[in-house]
C-alpha atoms as a PDB file:
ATOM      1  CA  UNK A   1     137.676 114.346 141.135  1.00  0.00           C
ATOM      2  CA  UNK A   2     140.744 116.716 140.689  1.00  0.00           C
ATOM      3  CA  UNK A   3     141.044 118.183 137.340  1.00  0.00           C
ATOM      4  CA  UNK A   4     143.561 119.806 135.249  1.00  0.00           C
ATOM      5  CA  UNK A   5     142.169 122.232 132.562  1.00  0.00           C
ATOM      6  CA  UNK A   6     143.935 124.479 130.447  1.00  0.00           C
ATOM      7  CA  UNK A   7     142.938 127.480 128.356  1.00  0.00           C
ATOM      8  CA  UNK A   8     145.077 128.707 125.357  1.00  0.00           C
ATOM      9  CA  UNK A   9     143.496 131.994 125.205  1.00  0.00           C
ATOM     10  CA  UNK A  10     144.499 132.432 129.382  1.00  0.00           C
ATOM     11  CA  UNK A  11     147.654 130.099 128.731  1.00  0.00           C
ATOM     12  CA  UNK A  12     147.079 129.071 131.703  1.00  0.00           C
ATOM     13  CA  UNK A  13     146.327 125.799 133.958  1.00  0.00           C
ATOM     14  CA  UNK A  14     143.294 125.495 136.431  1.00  0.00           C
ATOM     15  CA  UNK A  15     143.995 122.803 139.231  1.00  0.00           C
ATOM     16  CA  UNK A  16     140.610 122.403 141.180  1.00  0.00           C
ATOM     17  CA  UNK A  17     138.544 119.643 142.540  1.00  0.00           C
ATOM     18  CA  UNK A  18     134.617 118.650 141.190  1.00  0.00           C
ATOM     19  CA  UNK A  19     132.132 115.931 141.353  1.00  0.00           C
ATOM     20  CA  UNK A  20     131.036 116.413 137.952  1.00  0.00           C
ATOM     21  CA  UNK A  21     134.011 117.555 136.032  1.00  0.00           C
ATOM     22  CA  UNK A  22     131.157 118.053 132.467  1.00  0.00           C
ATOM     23  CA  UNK A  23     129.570 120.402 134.542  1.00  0.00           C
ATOM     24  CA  UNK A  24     132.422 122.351 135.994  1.00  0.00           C
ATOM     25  CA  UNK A  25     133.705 122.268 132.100  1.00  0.00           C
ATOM     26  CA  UNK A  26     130.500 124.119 130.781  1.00  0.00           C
ATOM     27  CA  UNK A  27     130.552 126.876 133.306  1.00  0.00           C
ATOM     28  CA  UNK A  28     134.114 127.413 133.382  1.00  0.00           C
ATOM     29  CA  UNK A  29     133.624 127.946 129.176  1.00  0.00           C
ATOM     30  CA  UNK A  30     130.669 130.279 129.878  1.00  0.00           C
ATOM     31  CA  UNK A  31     133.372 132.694 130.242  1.00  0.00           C
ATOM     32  CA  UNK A  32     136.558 131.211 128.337  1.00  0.00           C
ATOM     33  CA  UNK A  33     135.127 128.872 125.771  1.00  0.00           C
ATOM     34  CA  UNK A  34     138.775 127.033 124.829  1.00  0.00           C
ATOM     35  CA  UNK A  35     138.833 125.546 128.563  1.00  0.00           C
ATOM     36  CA  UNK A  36     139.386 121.660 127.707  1.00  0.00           C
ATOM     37  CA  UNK A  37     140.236 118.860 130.046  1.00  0.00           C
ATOM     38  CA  UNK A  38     143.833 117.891 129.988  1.00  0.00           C
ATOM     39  CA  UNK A  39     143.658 115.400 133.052  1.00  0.00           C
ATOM     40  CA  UNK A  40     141.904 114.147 136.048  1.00  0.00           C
ATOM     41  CA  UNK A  41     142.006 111.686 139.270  1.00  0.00           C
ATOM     42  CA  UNK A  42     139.300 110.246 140.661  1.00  0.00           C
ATOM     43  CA  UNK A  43     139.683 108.458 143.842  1.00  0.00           C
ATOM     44  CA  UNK A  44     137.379 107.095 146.736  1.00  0.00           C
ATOM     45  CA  UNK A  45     137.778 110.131 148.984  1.00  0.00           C
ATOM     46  CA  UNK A  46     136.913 113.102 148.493  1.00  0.00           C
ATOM     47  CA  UNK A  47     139.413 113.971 151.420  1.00  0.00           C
ATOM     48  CA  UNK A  48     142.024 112.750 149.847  1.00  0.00           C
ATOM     49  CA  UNK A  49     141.225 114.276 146.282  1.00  0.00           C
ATOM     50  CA  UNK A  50     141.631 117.515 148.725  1.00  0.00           C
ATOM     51  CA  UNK A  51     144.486 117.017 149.991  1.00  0.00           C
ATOM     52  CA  UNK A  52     146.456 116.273 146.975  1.00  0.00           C
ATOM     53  CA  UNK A  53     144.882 119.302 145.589  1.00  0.00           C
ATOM     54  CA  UNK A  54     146.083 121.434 147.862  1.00  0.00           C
ATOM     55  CA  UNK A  55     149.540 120.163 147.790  1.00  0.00           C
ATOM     56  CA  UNK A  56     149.359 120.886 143.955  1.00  0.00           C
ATOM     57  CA  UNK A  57     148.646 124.171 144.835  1.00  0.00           C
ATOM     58  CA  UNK A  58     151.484 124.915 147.321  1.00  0.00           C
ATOM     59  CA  UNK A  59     153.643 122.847 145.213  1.00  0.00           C
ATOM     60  CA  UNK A  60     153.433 125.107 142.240  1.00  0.00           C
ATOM     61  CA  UNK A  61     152.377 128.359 144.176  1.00  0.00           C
ATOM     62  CA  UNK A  62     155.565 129.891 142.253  1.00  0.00           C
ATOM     63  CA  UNK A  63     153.532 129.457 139.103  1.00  0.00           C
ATOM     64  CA  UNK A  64     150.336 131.005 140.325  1.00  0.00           C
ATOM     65  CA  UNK A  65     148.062 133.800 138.540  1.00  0.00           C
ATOM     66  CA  UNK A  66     145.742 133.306 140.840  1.00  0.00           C
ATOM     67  CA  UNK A  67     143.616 130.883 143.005  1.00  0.00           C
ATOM     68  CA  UNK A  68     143.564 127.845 141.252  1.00  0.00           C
ATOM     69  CA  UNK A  69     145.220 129.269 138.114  1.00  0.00           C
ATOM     70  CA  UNK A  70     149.028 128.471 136.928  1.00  0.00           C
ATOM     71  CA  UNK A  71     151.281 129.419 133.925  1.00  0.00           C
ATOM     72  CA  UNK A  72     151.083 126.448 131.777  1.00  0.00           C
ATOM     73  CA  UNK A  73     154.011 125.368 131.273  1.00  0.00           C
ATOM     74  CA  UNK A  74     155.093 121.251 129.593  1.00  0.00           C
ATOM     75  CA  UNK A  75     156.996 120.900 132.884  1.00  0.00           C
ATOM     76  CA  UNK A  76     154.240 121.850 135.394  1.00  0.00           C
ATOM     77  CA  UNK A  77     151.932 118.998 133.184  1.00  0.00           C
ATOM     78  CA  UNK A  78     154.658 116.667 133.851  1.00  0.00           C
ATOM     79  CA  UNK A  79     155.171 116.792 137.278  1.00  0.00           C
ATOM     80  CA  UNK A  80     151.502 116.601 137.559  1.00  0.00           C
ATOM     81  CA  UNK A  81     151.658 113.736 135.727  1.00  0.00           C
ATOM     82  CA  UNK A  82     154.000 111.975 137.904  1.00  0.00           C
ATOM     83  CA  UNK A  83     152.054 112.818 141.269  1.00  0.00           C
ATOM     84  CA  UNK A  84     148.892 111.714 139.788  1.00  0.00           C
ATOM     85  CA  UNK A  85     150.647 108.282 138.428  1.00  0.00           C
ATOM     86  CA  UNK A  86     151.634 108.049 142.592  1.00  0.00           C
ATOM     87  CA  UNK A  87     147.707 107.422 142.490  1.00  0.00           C
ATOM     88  CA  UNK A  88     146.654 105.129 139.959  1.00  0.00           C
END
């Protein structure tokens, strides 16, 4: 599953990939604990769910902190919204 998190506190976004998305919520607030879901995509393959992840990330490499965290911005959100709607 790809997921889309944001944190107020970091305003940032966290693009990133797990099979249980709870899970990878819980530790993720271990050390931020305003991390909340904002969106996900769940497909059949896991290869695929790769693959778009990793265009995300080049995609928006402009808005990077670092590894899998971006600036949060509305207009980052939306364009993620309109990939992922590519998918459903």
């Amino acid at each position: 599953m790809i997921y889309v998190m944001h944190s107020e506190r970091q305003q940032a976004l966290k693009i990133g990939i797990a099979k249980d998305i709870d899970q990878r919520l819980m530790t993720l607030r271990t050390s931020c604990p305003d991390w909340e879901v904002l969106r996900h995509l769940s497909l059949k393959s896991a290869m695929i769910e790769r693959r778009i992840e990793q265009r995300l990330h080049k995609q928006f490499r402009h808005e990077n902190i670092e590894r899998e965290l971006f600036h949060y911005s509305i207009g980052l959100l939306q364009e993620i919204d309109r990939i992922f709607a590519n998918y459903q």
